[in-house]
Structure formats: C-alpha cells, structure tokens
C-alpha atoms as a PDB file:
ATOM      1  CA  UNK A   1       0.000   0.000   0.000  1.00  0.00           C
ATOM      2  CA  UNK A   2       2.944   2.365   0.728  1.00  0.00           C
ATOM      3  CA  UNK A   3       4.056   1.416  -2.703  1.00  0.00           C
ATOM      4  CA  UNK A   4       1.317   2.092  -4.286  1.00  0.00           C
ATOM      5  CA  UNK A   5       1.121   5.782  -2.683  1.00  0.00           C
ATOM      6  CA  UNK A   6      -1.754   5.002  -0.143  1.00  0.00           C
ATOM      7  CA  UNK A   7       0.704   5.498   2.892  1.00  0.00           C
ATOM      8  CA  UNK A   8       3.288   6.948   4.159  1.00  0.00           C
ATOM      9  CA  UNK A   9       6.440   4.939   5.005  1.00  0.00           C
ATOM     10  CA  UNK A  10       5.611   4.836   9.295  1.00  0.00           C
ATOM     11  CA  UNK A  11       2.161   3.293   8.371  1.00  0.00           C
ATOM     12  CA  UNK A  12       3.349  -0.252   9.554  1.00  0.00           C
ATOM     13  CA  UNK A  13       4.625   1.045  12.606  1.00  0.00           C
ATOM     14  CA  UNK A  14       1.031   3.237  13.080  1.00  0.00           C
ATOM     15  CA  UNK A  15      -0.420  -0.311  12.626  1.00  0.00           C
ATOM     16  CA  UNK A  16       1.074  -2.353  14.914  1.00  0.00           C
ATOM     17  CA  UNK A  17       0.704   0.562  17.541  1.00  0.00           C
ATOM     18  CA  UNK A  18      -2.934   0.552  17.161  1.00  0.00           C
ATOM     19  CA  UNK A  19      -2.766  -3.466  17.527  1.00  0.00           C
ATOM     20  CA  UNK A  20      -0.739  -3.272  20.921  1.00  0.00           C
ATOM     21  CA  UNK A  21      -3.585  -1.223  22.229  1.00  0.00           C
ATOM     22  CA  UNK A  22      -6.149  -4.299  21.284  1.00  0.00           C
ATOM     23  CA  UNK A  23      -6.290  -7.001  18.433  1.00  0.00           C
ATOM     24  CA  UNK A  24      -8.386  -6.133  15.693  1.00  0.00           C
ATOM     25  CA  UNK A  25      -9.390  -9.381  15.214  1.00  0.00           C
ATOM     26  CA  UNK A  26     -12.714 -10.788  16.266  1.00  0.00           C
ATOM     27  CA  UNK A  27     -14.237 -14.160  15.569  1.00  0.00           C
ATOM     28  CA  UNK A  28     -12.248 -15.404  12.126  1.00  0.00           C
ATOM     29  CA  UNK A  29     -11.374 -11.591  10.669  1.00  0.00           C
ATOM     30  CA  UNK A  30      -9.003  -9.003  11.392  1.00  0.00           C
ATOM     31  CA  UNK A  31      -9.700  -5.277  10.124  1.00  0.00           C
ATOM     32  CA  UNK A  32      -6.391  -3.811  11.351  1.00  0.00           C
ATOM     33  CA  UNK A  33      -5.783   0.200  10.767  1.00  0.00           C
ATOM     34  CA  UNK A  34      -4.081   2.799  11.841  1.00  0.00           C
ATOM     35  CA  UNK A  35      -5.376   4.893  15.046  1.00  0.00           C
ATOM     36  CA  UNK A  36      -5.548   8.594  13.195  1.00  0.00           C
ATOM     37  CA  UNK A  37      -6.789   8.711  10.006  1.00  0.00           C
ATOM     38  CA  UNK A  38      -4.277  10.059   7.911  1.00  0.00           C
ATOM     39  CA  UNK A  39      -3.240   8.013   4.860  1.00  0.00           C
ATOM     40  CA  UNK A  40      -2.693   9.576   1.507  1.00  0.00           C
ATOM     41  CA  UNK A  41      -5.698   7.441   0.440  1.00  0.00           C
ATOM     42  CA  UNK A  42      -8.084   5.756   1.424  1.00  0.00           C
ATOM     43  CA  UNK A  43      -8.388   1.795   0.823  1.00  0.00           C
ATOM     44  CA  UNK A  44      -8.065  -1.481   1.283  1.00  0.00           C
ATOM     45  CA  UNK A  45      -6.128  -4.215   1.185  1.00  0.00           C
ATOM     46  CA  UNK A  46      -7.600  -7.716   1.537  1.00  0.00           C
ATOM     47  CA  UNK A  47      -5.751 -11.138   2.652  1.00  0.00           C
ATOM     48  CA  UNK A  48      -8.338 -14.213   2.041  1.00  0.00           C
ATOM     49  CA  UNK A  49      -7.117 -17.650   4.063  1.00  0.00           C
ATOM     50  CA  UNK A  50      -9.782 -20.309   4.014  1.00  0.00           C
ATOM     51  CA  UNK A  51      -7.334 -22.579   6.462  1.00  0.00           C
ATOM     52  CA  UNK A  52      -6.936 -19.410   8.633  1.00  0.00           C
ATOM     53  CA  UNK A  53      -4.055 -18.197  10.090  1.00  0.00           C
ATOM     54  CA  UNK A  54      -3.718 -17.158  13.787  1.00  0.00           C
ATOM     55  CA  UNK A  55      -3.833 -13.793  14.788  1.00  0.00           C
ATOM     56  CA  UNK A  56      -3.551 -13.508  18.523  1.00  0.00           C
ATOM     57  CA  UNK A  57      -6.418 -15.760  20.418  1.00  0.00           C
ATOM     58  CA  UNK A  58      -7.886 -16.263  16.867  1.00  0.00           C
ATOM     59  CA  UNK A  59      -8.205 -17.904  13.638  1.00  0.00           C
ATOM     60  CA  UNK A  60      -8.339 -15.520  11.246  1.00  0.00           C
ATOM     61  CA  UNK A  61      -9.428 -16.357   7.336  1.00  0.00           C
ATOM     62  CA  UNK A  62     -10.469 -12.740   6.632  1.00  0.00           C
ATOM     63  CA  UNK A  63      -7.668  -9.758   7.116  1.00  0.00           C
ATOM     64  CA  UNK A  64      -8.868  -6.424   5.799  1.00  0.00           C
ATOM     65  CA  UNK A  65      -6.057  -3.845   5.727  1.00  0.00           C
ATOM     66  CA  UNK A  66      -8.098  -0.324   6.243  1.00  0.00           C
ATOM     67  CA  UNK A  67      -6.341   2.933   4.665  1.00  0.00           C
ATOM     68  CA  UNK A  68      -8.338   6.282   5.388  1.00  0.00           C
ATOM     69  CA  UNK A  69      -7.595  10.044   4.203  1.00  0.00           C
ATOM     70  CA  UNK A  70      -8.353  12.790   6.399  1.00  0.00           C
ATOM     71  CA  UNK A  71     -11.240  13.675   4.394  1.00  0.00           C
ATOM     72  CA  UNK A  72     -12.794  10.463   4.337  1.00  0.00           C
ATOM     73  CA  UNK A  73     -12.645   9.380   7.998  1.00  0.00           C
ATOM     74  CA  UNK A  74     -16.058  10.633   8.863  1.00  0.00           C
ATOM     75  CA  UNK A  75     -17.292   7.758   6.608  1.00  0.00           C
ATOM     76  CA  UNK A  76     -15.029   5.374   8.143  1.00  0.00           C
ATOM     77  CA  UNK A  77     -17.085   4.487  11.022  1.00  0.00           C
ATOM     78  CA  UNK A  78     -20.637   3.239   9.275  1.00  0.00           C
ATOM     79  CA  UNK A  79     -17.862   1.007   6.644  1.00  0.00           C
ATOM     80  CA  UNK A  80     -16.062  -0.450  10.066  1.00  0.00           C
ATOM     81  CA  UNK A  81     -19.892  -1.086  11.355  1.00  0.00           C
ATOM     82  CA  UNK A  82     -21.085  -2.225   7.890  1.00  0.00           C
ATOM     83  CA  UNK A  83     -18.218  -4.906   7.588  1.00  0.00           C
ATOM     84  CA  UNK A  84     -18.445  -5.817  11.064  1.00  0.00           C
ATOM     85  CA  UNK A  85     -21.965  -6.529  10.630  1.00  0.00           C
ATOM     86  CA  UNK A  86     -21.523  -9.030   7.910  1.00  0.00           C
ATOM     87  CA  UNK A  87     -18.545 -10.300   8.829  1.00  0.00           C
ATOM     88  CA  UNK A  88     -19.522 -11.914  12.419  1.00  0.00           C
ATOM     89  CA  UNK A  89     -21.693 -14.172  10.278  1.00  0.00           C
ATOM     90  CA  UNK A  90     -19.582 -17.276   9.922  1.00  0.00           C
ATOM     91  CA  UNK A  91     -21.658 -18.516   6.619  1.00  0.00           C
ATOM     92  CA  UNK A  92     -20.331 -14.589   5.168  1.00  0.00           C
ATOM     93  CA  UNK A  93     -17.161 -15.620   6.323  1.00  0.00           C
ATOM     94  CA  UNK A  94     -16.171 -19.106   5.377  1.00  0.00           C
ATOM     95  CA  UNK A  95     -18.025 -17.739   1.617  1.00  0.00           C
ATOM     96  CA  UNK A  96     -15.998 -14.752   0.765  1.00  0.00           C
ATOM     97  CA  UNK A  97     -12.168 -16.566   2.052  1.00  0.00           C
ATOM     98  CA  UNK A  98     -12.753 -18.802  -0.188  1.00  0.00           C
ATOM     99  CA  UNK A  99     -13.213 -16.697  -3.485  1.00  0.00           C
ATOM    100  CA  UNK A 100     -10.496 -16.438  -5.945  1.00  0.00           C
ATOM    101  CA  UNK A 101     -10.663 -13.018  -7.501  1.00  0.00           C
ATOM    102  CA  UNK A 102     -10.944  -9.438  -6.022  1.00  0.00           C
ATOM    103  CA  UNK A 103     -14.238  -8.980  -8.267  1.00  0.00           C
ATOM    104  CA  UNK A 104     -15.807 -12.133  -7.016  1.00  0.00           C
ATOM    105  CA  UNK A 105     -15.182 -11.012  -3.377  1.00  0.00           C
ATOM    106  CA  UNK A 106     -16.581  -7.478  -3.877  1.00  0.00           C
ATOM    107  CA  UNK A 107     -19.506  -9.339  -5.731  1.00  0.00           C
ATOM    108  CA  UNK A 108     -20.091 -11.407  -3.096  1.00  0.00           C
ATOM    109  CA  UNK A 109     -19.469  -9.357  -0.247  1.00  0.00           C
ATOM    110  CA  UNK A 110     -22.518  -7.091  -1.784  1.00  0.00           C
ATOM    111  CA  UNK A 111     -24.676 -10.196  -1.767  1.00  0.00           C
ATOM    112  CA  UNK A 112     -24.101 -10.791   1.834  1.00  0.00           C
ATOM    113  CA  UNK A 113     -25.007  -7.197   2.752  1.00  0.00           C
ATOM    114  CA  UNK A 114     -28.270  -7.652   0.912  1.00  0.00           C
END
C-alpha cells in the first residue's frame, strides 16, 4: 500500500501501535488500521485464508487492511460497522475466504449485505 502511494512509510509502525492497544481481530477476521486517520488514500487491502491463520487468540481467514484520508474518515465508522456486521456471520465468512478473484469477493461481499 505504501508502494502504491496510499501510505506513508511509518504506516506499519502506526499499525502495529494501534494493535498493541487491542487485536483487531474478532471471531475469524481481522480489520487492522491505523489509530488517526491520515493516509494519503483511502483503501483497502484484503488477505483471504480459508485454512486461517492465527492472529492472537484467533483464527483468522479474513484480514482487511483499512487505509483512510483525512477527508474520508467521517465515513469510516458506518464502513467499520457495515463490515463488522456481515462479517460476524460465519456462513459470510467461510463464503468470501474462499473466493479467488478481487471482483468475485466485492460481488459477493454485496450479496451478503443484501
């Protein structure tokens, strides 16, 4: 993401300071970000695991790497609630980490939310 000019080079270490305060995982996803809201962009990058991989007390098959701009942080909070809701459903989960393609997982993610 820092490559690609969505953050700036401390953005890992803005990460894992937000994930020393608490995990960001709950249930079998992860949605880490940073604690201020100041990328160059906003977006996201998404890790899909079927298997899972462990992410403190959890299994995690769902990692969604959240970018957000200054001006778009006010909309940050109903996307947080809006994945969270959809993603504490197991059946959403154990669907969209196994998909193959970015499309299909945007696809299907907007078929869950439905």
């Amino acid at each position: 993401m820092n490559r690609d000019g969505y953050t700036d080079e401390d953005f890992f270490a803005k990460i894992m300071e937000r994930e020393a305060m608490s995990s960001t995982a709950f249930g079998q996803v992860a949605i880490p970000h940073a604690i201020k809201m100041e990328s160059r962009k906003t977006g996201m990058f998404i890790y899909l695991n079927p298997n899972g991989i462990k992410w403190d007390n959890f299994n995690v098959k769902i990692v969604l790497l959240i970018t957000v701009s200054g001006e778009d942080r006010k909309i940050f909070r109903d996307v947080f609630d809006a994945l969270a809701t959809i993603l504490t459903d197991d059946k959403h989960v154990n669907l969209l980490s196994s998909v193959h393609s970015f499309d299909h997982f945007i696809n299907q993610l907007i078929t869950c939310w439905e």
